[in-house]
N, C-alpha and C. Protein backbone atom coordinates (compact mmCIF):
# COMPACT_ATOMS: atom_id res chain seq x y z
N UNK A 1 11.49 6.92 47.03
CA UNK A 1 10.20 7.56 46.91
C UNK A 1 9.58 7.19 45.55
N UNK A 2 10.60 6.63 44.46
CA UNK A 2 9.82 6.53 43.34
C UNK A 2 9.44 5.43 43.29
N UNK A 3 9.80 4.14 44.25
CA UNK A 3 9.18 2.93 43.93
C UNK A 3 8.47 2.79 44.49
N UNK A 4 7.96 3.78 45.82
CA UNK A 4 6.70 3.66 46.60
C UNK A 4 5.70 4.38 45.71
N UNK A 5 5.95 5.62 45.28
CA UNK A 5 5.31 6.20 44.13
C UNK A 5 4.27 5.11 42.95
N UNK A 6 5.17 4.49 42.33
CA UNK A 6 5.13 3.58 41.61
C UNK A 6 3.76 1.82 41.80
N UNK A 7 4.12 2.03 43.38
CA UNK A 7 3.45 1.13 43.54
C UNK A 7 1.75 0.82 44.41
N UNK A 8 1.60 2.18 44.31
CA UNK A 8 0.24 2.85 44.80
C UNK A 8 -0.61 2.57 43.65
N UNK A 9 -1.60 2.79 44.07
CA UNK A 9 -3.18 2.95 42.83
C UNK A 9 -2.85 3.62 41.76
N UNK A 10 -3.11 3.48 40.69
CA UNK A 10 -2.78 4.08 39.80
C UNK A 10 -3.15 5.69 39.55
N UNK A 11 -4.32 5.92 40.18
CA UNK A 11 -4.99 7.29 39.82
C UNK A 11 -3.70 8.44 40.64
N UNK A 12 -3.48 7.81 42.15
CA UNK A 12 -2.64 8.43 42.89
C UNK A 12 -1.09 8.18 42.27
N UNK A 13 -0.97 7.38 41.99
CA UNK A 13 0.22 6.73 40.97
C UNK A 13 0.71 8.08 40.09
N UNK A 14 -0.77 8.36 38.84
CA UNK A 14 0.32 9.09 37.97
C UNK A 14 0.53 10.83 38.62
N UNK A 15 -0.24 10.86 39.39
CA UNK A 15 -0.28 12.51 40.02
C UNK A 15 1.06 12.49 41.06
N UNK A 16 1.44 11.33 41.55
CA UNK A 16 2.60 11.68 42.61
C UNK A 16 3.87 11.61 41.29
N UNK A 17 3.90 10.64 40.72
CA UNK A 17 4.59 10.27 39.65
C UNK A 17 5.06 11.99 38.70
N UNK A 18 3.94 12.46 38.30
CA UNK A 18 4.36 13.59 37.85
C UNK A 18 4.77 15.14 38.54
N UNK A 19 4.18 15.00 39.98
CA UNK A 19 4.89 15.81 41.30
C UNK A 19 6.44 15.29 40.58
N UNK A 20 6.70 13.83 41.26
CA UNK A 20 8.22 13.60 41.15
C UNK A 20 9.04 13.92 40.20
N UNK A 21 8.94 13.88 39.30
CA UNK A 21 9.74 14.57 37.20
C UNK A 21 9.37 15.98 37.59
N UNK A 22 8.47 16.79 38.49
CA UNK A 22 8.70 18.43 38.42
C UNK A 22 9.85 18.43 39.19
N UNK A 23 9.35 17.91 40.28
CA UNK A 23 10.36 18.26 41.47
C UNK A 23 12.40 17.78 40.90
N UNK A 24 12.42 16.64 40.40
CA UNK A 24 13.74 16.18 40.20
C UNK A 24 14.34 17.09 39.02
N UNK A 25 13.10 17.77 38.07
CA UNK A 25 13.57 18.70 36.71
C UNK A 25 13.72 19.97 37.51
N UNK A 26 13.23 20.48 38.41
CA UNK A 26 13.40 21.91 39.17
C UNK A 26 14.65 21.56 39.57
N UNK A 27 14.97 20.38 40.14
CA UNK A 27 16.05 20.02 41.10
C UNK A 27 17.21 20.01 40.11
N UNK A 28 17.15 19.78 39.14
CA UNK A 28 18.13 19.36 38.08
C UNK A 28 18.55 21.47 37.67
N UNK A 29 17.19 21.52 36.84
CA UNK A 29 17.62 23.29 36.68
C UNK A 29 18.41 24.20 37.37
N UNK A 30 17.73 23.90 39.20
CA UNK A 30 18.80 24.77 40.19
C UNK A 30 19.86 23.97 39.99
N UNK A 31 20.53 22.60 40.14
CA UNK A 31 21.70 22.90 39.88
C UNK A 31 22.95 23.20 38.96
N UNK A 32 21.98 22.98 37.65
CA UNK A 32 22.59 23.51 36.45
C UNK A 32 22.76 25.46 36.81
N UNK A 33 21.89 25.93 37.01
CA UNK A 33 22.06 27.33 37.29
C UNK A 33 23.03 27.39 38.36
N UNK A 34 23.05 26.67 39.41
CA UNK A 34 24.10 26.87 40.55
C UNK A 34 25.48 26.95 40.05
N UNK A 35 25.59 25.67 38.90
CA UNK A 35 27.21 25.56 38.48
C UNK A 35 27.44 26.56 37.78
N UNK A 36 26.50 27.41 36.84
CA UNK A 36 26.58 28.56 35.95
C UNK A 36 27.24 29.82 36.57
N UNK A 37 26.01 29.61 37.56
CA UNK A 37 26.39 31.23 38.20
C UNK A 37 27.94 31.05 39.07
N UNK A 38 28.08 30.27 39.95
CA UNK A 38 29.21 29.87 40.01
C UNK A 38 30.42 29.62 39.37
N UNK A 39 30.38 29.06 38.36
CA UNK A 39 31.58 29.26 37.28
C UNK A 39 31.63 30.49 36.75
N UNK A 40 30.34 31.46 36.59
CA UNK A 40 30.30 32.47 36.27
C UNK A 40 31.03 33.63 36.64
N UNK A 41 30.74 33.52 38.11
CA UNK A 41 31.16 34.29 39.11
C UNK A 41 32.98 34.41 39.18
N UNK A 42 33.09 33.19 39.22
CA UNK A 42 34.37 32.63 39.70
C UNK A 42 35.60 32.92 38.18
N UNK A 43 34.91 33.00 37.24
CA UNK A 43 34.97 33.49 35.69
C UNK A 43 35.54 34.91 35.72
N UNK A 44 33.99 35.12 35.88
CA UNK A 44 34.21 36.78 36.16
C UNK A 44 35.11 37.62 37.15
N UNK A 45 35.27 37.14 37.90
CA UNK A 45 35.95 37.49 39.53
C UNK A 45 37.29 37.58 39.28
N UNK A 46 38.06 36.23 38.28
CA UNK A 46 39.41 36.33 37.47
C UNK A 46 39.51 37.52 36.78
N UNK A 47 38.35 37.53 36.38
CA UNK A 47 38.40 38.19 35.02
C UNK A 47 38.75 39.95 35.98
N UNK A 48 37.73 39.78 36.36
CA UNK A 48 37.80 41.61 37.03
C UNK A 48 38.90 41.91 37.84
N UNK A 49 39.69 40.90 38.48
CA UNK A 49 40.97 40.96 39.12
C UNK A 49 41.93 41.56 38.22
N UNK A 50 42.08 41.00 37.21
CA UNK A 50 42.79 41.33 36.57
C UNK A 50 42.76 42.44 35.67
N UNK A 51 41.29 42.79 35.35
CA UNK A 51 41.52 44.20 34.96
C UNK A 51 41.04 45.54 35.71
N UNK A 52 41.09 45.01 36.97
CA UNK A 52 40.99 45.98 38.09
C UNK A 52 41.88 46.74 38.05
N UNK A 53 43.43 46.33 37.94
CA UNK A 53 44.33 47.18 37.57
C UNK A 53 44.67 48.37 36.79
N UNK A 54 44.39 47.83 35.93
CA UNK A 54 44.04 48.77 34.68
C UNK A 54 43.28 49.47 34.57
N UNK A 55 42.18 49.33 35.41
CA UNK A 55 40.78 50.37 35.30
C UNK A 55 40.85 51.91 35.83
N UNK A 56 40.21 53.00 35.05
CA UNK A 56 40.19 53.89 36.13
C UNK A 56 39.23 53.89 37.12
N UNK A 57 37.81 53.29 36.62
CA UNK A 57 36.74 53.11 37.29
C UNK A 57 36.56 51.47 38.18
N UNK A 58 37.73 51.24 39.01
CA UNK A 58 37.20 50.23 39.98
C UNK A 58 36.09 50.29 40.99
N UNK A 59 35.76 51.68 41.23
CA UNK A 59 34.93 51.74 42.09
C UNK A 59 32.83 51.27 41.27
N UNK A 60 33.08 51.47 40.46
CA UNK A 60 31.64 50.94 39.20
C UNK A 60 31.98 49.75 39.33
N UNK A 61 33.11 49.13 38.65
CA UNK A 61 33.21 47.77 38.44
C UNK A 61 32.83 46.63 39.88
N UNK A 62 33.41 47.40 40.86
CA UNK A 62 33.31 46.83 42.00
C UNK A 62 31.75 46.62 42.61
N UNK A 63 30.80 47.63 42.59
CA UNK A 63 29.60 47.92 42.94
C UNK A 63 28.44 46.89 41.58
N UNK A 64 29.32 46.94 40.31
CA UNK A 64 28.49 45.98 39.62
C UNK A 64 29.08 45.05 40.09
N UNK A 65 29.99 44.33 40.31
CA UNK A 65 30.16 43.02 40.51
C UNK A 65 29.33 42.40 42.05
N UNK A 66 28.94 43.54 43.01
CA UNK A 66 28.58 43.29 44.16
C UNK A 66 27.20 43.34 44.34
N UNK A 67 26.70 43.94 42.98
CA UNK A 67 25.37 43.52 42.33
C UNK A 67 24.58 42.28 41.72
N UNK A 68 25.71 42.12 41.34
CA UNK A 68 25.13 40.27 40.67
C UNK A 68 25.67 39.64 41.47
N UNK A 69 26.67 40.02 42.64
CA UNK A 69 26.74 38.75 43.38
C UNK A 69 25.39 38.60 44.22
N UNK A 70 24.69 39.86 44.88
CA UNK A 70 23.48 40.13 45.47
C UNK A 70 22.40 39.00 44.74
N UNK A 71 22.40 39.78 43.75
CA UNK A 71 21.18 38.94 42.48
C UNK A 71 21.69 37.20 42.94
N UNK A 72 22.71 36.95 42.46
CA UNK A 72 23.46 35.25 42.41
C UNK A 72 22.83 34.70 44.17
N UNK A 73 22.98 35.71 44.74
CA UNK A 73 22.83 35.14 46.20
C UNK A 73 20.99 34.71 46.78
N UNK A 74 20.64 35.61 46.12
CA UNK A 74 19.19 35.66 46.53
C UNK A 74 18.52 34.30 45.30
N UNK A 75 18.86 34.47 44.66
CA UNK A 75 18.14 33.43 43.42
C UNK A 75 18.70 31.86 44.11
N UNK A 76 20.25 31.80 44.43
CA UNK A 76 20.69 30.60 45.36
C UNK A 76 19.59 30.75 46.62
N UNK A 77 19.60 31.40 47.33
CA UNK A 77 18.33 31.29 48.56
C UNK A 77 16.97 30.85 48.23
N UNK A 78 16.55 31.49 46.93
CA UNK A 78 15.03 31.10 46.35
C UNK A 78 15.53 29.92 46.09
N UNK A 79 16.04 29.36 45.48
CA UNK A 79 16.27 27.92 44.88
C UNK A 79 16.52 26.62 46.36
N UNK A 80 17.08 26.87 46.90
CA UNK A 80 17.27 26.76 48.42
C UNK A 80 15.65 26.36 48.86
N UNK A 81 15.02 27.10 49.34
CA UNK A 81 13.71 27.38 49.42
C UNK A 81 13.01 26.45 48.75
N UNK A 82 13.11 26.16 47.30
CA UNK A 82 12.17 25.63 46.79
C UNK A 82 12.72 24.03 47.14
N UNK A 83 13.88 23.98 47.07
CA UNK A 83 14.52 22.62 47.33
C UNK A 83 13.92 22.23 48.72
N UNK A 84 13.52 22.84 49.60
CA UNK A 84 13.39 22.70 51.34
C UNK A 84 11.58 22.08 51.19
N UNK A 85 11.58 23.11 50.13
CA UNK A 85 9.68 22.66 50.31
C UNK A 85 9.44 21.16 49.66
N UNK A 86 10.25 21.34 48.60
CA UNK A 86 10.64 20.16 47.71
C UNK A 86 10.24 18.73 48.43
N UNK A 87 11.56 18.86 49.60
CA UNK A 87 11.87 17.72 50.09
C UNK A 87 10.76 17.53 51.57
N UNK A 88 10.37 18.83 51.22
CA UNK A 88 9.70 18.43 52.90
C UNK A 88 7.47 18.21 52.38
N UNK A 89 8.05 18.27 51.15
CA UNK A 89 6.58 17.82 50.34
C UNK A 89 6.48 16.26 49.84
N UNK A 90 7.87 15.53 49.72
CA UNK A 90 8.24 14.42 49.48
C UNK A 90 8.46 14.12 50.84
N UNK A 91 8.48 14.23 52.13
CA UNK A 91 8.53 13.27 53.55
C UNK A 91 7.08 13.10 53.35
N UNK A 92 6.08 14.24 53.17
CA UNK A 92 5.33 14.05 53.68
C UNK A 92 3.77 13.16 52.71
N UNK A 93 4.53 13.69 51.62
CA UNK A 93 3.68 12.22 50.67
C UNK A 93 4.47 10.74 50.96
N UNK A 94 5.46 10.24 51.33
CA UNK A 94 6.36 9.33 52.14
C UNK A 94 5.48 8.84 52.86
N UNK A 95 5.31 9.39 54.14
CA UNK A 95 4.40 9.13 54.99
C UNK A 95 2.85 9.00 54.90
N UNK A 96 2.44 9.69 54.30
CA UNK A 96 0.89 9.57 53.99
C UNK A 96 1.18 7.66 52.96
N UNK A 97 2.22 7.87 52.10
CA UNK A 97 2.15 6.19 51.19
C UNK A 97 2.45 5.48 52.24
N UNK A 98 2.84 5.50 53.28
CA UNK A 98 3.54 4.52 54.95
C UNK A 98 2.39 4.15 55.65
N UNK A 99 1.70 5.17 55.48
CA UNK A 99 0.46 5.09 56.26
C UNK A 99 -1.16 4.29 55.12
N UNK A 100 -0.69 4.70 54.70
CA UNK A 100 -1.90 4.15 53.28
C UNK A 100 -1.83 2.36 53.52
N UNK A 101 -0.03 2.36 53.20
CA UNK A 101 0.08 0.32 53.01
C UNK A 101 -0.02 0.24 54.43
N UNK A 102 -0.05 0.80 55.80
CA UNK A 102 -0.54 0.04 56.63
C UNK A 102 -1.88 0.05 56.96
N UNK A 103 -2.31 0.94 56.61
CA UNK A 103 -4.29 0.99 56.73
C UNK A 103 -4.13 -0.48 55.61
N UNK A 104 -3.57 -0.61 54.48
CA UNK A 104 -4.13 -1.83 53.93
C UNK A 104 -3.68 -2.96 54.09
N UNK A 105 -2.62 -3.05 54.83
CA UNK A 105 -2.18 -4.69 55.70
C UNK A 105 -3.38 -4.93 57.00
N UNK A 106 -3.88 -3.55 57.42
CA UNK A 106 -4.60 -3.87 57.97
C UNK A 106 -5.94 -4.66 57.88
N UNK A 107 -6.50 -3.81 56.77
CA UNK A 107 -7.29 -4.35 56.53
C UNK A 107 -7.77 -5.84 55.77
N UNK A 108 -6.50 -5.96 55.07
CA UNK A 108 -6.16 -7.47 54.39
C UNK A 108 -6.02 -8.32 55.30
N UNK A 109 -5.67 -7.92 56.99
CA UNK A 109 -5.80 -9.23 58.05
C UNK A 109 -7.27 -9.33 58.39
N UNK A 110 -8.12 -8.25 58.03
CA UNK A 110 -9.33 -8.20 58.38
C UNK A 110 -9.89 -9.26 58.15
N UNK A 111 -9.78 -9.06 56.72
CA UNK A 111 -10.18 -9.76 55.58
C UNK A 111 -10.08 -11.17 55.68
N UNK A 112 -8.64 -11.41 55.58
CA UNK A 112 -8.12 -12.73 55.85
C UNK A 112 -9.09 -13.61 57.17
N UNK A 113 -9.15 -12.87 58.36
CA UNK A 113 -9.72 -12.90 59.69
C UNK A 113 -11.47 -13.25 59.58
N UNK A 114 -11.83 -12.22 58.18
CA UNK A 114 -13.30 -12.90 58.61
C UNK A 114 -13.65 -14.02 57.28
N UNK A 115 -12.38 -14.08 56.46
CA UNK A 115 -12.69 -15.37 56.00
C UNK A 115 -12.83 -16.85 56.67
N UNK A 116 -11.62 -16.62 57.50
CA UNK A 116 -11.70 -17.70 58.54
C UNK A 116 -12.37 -17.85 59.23
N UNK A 117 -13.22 -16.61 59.36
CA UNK A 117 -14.47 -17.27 60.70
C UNK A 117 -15.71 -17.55 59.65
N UNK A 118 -15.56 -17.03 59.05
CA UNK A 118 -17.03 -17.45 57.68
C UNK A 118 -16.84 -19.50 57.52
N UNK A 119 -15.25 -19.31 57.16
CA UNK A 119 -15.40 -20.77 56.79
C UNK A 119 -15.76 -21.55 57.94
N UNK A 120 -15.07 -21.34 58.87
CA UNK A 120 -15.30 -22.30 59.92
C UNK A 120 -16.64 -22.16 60.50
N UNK A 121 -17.44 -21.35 60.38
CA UNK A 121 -18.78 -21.08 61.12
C UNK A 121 -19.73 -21.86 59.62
N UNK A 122 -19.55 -21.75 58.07
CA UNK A 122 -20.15 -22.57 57.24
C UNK A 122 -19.77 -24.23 57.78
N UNK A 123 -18.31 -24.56 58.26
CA UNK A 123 -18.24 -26.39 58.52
C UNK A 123 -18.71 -26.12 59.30
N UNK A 124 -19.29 -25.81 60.31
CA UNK A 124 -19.88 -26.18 61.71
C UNK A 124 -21.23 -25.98 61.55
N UNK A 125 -22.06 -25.42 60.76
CA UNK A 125 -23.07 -25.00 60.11
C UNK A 125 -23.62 -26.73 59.36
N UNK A 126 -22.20 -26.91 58.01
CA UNK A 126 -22.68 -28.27 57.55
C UNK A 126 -22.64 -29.62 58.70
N UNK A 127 -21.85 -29.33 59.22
CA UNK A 127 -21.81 -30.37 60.27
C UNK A 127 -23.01 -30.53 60.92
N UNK A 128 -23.58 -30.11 62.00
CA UNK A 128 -24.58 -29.39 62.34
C UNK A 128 -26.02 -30.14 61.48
N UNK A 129 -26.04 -29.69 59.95
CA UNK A 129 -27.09 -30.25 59.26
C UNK A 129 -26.66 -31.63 59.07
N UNK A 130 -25.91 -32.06 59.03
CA UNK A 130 -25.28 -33.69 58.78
C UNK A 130 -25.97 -34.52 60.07
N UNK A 131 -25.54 -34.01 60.96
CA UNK A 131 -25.69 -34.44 62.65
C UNK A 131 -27.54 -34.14 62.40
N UNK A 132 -28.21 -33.47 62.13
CA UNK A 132 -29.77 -33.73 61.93
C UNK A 132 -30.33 -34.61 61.05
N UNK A 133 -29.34 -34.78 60.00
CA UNK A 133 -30.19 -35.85 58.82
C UNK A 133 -29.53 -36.99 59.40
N UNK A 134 -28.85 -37.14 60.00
CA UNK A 134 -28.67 -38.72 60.61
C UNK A 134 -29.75 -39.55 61.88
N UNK A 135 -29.87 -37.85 62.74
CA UNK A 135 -31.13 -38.28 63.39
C UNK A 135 -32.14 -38.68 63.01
N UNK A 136 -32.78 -37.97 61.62
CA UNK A 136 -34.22 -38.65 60.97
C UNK A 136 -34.02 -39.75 60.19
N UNK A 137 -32.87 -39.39 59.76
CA UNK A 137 -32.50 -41.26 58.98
C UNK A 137 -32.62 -42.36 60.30
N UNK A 138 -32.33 -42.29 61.23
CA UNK A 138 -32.18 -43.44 62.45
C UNK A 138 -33.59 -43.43 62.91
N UNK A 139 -34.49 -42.22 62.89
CA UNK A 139 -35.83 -42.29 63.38
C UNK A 139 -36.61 -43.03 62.61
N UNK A 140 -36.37 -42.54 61.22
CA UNK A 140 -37.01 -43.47 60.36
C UNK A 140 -36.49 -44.83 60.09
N UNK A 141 -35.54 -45.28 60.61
CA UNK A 141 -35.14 -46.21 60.15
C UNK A 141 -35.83 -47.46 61.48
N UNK A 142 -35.83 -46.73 62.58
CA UNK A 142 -36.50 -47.23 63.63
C UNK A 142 -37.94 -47.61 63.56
N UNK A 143 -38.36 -46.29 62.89
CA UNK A 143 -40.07 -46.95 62.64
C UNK A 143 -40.44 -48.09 61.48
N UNK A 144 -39.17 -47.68 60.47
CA UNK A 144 -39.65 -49.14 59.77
C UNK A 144 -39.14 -50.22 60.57
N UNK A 145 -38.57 -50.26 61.25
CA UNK A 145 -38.22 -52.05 62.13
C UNK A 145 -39.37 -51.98 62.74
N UNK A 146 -39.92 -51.60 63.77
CA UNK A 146 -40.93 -51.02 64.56
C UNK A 146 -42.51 -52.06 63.42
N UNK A 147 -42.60 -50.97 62.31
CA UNK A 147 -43.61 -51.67 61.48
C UNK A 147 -43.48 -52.60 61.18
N UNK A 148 -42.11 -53.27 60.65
CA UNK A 148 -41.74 -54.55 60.08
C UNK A 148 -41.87 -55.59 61.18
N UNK A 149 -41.60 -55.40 62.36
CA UNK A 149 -42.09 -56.22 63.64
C UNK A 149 -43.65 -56.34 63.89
N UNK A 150 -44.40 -55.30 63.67
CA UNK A 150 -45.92 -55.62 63.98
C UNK A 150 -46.53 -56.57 62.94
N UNK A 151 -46.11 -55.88 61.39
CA UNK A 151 -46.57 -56.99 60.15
C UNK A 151 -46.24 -58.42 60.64
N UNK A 152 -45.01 -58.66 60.71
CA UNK A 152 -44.54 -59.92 60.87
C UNK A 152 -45.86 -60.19 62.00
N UNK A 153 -45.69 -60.06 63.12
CA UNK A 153 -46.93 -60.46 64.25
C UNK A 153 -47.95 -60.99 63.42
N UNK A 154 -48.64 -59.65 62.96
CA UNK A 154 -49.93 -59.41 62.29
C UNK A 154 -50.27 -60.82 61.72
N UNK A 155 -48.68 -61.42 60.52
CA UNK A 155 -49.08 -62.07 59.29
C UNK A 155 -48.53 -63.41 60.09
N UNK A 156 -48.29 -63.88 61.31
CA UNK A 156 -48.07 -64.83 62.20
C UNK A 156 -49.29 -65.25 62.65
N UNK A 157 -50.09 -64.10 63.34
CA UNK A 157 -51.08 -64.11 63.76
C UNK A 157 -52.29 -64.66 62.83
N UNK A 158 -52.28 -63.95 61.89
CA UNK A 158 -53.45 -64.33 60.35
C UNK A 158 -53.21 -65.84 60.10
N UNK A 159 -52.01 -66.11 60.31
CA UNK A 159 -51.52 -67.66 59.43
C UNK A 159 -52.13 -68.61 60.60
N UNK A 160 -51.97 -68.36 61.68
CA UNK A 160 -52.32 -69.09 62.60
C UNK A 160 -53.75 -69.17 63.02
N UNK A 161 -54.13 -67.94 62.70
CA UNK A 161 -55.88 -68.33 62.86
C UNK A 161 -56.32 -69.31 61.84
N UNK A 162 -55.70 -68.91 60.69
CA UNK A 162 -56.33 -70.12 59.83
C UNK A 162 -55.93 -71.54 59.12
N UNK A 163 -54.65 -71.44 60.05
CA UNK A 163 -54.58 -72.88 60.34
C UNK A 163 -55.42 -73.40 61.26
N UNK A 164 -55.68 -72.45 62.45
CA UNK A 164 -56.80 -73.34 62.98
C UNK A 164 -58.07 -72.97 62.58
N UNK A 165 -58.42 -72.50 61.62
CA UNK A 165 -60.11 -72.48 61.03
C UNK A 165 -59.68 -73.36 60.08
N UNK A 166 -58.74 -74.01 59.22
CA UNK A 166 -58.71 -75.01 58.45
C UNK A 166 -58.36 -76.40 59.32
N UNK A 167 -57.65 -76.22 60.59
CA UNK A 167 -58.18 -77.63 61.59
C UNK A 167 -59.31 -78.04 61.86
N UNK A 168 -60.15 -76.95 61.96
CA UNK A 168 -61.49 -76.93 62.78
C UNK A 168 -62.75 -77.30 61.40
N UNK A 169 -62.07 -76.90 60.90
CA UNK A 169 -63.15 -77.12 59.52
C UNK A 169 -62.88 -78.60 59.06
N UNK A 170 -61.69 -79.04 58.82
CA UNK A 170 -61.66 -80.37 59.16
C UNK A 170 -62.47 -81.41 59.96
N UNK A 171 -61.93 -80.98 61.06
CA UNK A 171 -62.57 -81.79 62.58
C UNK A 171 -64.30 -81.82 62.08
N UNK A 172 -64.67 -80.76 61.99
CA UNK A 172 -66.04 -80.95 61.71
C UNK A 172 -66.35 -82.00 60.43
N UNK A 173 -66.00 -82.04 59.36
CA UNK A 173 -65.73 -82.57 58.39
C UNK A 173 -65.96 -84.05 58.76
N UNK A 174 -64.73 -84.37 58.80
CA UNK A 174 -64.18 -85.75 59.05
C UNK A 174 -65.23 -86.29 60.09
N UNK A 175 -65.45 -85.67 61.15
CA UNK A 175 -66.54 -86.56 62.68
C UNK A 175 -67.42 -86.32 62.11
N UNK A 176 -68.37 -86.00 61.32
CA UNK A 176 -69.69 -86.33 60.70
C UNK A 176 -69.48 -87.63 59.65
C-alpha cells in the first residue's frame, strides 16, 4: 500500500502518505500497549498468586484484579476496532488507487489511439495535396507544349510567307 501510495499524484500522494504514518503509529502504540498490559497482567497475576495466600482480603484483591482485567479487555476490543477500521480504510483507498491507474491506462490508450488516427489522417491529408499539385503541374505543363506547338506553327508559318513575299518580290524584280 505504500508504494501504490507513493506513486499517485502528489497532492493525493502526501494526504494518503500521512493517513499511512497515523495508521502504522496507532498500529505500533496498540501493540506496544498490548505487550504492556499483557506482561502486566501476567506480572501481576504471579504476583497476586502468590500473595493471595497470605492475604486476609482475597476477596478485594480478587474483584480489583477482575477490574483491570475488564478495563485491559475493553481497551484490547477498542484497539481491535480501530485496527478493523484501519485496515478496512486501507482496502478501500487500495482499490479506489486500482481503479484510478486503470481509468489512466485507459485513457493513455485513448490517447495513444487518437494519435494514430491524427497521424495517419494528416499523411493521407499530405498525400492527397501532393496527388493535386501534380495534377496542375501536368496541366500546366500540357498547356505549355500545347503553346509551344502553336508558336512553332505560327513562326513556320510567318517564315514561310515571307519567303514567299521575298520570292515574289524577286520574280517581279528580275522579269522587268
Amino acid at each position: 500500500m505504500d508504494l501504490e501510495a507513493r506513486s499517485l499524484q502528489p497532492n493525493v500522494k502526501a494526504v494518503l502518505l500521512a493517513k499511512l504514518r497515523e495508521y502504522k503509529s496507532d498500529l505500533n502504540n496498540l501493540k506496544s500497549k498490548h505487550k504492556r498490559l499483557a506482561s502486566a497482567n501476567s506480572n501481576q497475576a504471579a504476583r497476586d498468586d502468590l500473595l493471595e495466600s497470605g492475604m486476609a482480603d482475597a476477596m478485594s484483591v480478587s474483584a480489583n484484579q477482575r477490574g483491570r482485567l475488564m478495563m485491559s479487555t475493553e481497551r484490547l476490543n477498542e484497539s481491535s476496532d480501530r485496527i478493523k477500521e484501519s485496515r478496512k480504510t486501507m482496502l478501500e483507498t487500495e482499490e479506489l488507487g486500482v481503479s484510478i491507474l486503470q481509468d489512466l491506462h485507459q485513457q493513455r490508450q485513448s490517447l495513444l489511439h487518437a494519435n494514430d488516427t491524427v497521424f495517419l489522417l494528416l499523411k493521407k491529408e499530405q498525400l492527397h495535396g501532393v496527388d493535386d499539385n501534380i495534377s496542375k503541374s501536368k496541366k500546366i505543363l500540357t498547356n505549355m507544349s500545347r503553346r509551344m506547338s502553336r508558336n512553332k506553327w505560327i513562326i513556320s508559318s510567318i517564315i514561310v510567307v515571307l519567303v514567299v513575299a521575298i520570292a515574289l518580290i524577286l520574280y517581279f524584280k528580275l522579269s522587268k
